[in-house]
C-alpha atoms as a PDB file:
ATOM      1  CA  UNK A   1       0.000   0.000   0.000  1.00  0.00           C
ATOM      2  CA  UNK A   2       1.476   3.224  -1.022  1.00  0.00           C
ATOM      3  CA  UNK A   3       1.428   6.361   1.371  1.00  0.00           C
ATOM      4  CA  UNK A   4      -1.418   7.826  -1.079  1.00  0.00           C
ATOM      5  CA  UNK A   5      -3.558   5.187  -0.268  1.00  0.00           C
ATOM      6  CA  UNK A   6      -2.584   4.929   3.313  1.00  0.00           C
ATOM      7  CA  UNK A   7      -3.604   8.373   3.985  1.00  0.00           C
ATOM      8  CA  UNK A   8      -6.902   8.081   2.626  1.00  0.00           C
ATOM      9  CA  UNK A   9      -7.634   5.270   4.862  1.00  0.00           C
ATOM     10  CA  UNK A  10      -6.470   7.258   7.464  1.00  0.00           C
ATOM     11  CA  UNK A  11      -8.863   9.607   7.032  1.00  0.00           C
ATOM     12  CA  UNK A  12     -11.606   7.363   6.315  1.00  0.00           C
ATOM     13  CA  UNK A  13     -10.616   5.606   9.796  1.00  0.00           C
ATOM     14  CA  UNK A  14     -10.712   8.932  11.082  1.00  0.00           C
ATOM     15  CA  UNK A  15      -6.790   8.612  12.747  1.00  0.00           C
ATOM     16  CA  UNK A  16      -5.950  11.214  10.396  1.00  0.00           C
ATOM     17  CA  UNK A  17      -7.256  14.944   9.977  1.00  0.00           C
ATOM     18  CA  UNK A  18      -6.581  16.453   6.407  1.00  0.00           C
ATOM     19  CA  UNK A  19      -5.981  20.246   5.870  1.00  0.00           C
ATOM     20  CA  UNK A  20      -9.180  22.646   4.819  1.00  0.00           C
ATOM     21  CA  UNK A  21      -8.467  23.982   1.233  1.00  0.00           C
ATOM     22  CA  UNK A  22     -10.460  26.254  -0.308  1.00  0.00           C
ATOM     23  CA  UNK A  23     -11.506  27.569  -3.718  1.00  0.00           C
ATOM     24  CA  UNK A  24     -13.271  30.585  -4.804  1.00  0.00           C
ATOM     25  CA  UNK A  25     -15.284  30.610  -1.084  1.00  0.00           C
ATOM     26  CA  UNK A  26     -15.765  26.832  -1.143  1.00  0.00           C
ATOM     27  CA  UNK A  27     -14.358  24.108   0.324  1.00  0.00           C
ATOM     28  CA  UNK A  28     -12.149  21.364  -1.998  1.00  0.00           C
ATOM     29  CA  UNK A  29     -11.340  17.799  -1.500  1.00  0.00           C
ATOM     30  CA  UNK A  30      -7.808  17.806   0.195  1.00  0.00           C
ATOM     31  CA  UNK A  31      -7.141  14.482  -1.965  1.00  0.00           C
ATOM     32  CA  UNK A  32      -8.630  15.878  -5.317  1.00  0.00           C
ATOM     33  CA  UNK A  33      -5.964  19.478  -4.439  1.00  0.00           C
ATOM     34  CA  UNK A  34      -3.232  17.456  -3.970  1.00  0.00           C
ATOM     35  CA  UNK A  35      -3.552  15.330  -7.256  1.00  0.00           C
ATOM     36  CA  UNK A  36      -3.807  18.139  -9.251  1.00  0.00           C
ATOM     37  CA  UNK A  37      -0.725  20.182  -8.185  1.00  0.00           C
ATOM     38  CA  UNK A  38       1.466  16.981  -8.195  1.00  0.00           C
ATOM     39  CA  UNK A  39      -0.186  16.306 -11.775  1.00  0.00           C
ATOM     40  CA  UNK A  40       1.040  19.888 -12.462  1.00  0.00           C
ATOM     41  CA  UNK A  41       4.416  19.631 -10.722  1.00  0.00           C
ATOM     42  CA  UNK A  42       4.906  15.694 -12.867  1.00  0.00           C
ATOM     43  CA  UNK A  43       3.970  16.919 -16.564  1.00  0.00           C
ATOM     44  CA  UNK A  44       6.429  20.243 -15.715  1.00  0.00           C
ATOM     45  CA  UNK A  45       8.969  17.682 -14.580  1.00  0.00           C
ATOM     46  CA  UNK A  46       8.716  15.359 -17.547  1.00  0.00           C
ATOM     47  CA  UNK A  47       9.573  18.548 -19.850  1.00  0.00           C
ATOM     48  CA  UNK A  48      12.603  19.228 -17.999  1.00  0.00           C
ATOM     49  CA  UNK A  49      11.557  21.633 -15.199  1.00  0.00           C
ATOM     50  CA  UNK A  50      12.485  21.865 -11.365  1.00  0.00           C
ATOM     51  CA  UNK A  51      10.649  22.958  -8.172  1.00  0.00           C
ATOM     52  CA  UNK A  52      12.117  24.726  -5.250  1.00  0.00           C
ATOM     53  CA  UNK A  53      10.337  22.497  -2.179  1.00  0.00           C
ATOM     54  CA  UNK A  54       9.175  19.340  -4.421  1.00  0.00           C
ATOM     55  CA  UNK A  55      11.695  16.681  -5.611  1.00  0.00           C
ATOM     56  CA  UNK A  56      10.582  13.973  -8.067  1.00  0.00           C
ATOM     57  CA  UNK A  57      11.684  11.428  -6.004  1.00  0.00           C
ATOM     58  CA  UNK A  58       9.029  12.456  -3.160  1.00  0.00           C
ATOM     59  CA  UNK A  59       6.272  12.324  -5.772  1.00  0.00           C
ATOM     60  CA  UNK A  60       7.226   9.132  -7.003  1.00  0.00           C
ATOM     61  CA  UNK A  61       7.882   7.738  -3.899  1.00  0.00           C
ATOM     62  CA  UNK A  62       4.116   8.809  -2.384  1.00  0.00           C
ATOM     63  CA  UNK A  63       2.458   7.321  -5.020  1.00  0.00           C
ATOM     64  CA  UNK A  64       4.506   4.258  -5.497  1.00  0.00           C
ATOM     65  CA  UNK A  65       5.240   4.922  -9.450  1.00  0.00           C
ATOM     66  CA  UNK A  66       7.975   2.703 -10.917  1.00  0.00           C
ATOM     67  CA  UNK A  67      10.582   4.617 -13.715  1.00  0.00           C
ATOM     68  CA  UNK A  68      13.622   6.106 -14.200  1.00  0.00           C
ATOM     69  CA  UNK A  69      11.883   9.470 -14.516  1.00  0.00           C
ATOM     70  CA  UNK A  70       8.903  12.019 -14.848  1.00  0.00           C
ATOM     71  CA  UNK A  71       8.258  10.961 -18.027  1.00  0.00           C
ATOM     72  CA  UNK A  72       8.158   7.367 -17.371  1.00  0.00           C
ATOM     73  CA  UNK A  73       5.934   8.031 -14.215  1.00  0.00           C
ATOM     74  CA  UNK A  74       3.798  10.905 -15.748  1.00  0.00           C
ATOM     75  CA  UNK A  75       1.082   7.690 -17.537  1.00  0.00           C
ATOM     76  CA  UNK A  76       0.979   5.935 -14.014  1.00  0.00           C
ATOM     77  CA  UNK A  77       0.183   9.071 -12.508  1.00  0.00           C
ATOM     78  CA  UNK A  78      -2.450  10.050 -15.090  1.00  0.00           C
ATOM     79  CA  UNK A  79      -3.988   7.081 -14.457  1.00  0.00           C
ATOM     80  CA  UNK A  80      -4.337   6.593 -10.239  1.00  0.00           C
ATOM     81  CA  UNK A  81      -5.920  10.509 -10.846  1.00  0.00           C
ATOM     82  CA  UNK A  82      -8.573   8.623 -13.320  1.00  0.00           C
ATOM     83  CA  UNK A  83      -9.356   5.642 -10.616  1.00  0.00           C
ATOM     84  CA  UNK A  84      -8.877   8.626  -7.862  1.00  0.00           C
ATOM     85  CA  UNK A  85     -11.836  10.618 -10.273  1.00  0.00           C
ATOM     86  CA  UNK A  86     -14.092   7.507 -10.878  1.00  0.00           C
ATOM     87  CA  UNK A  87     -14.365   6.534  -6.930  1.00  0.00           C
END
């Protein structure tokens, strides 16, 4: 089980409390936020960019992907945010 999926059952076990995050006045799903900035940070990474605070390896570690880099982890990603979207 990767750390992803260990902190949603965290919080569905209610032993862990997620952060509020909020858009335009209304409340967001702390999983849904998170998926899309990484998804940002990954496709910038796979194109050659950096980030001051994020590392690749964190990302890829998180959500368990296998690959030598962003590029190789950037369809794996893409698709735990589909089965994240369908649930």
């Amino acid at each position: 089980m990767t750390q992803f999926e260990q902190a949603q059952e965290q919080v569905k076990q209610e032993t862990l409390k997620t952060p509020t995050v909020s858009a335009n006045g209304a409340n967001v799903n702390y999983f849904g936020y998170q998926l899309s900035v990484h998804h940002f940070n990954l496709k910038l990474m796979a194109k050659g960019m950096t980030f001051r605070g994020i590392k690749f390896t964190d990302i890829k570690k998180y959500y368990g992907l296998k690959g030598k880099g962003a590029k190789d982890c950037l369809t794996q990603f893409e698709q735990i945010l589909a089965d994240y979207k369908a649930k």
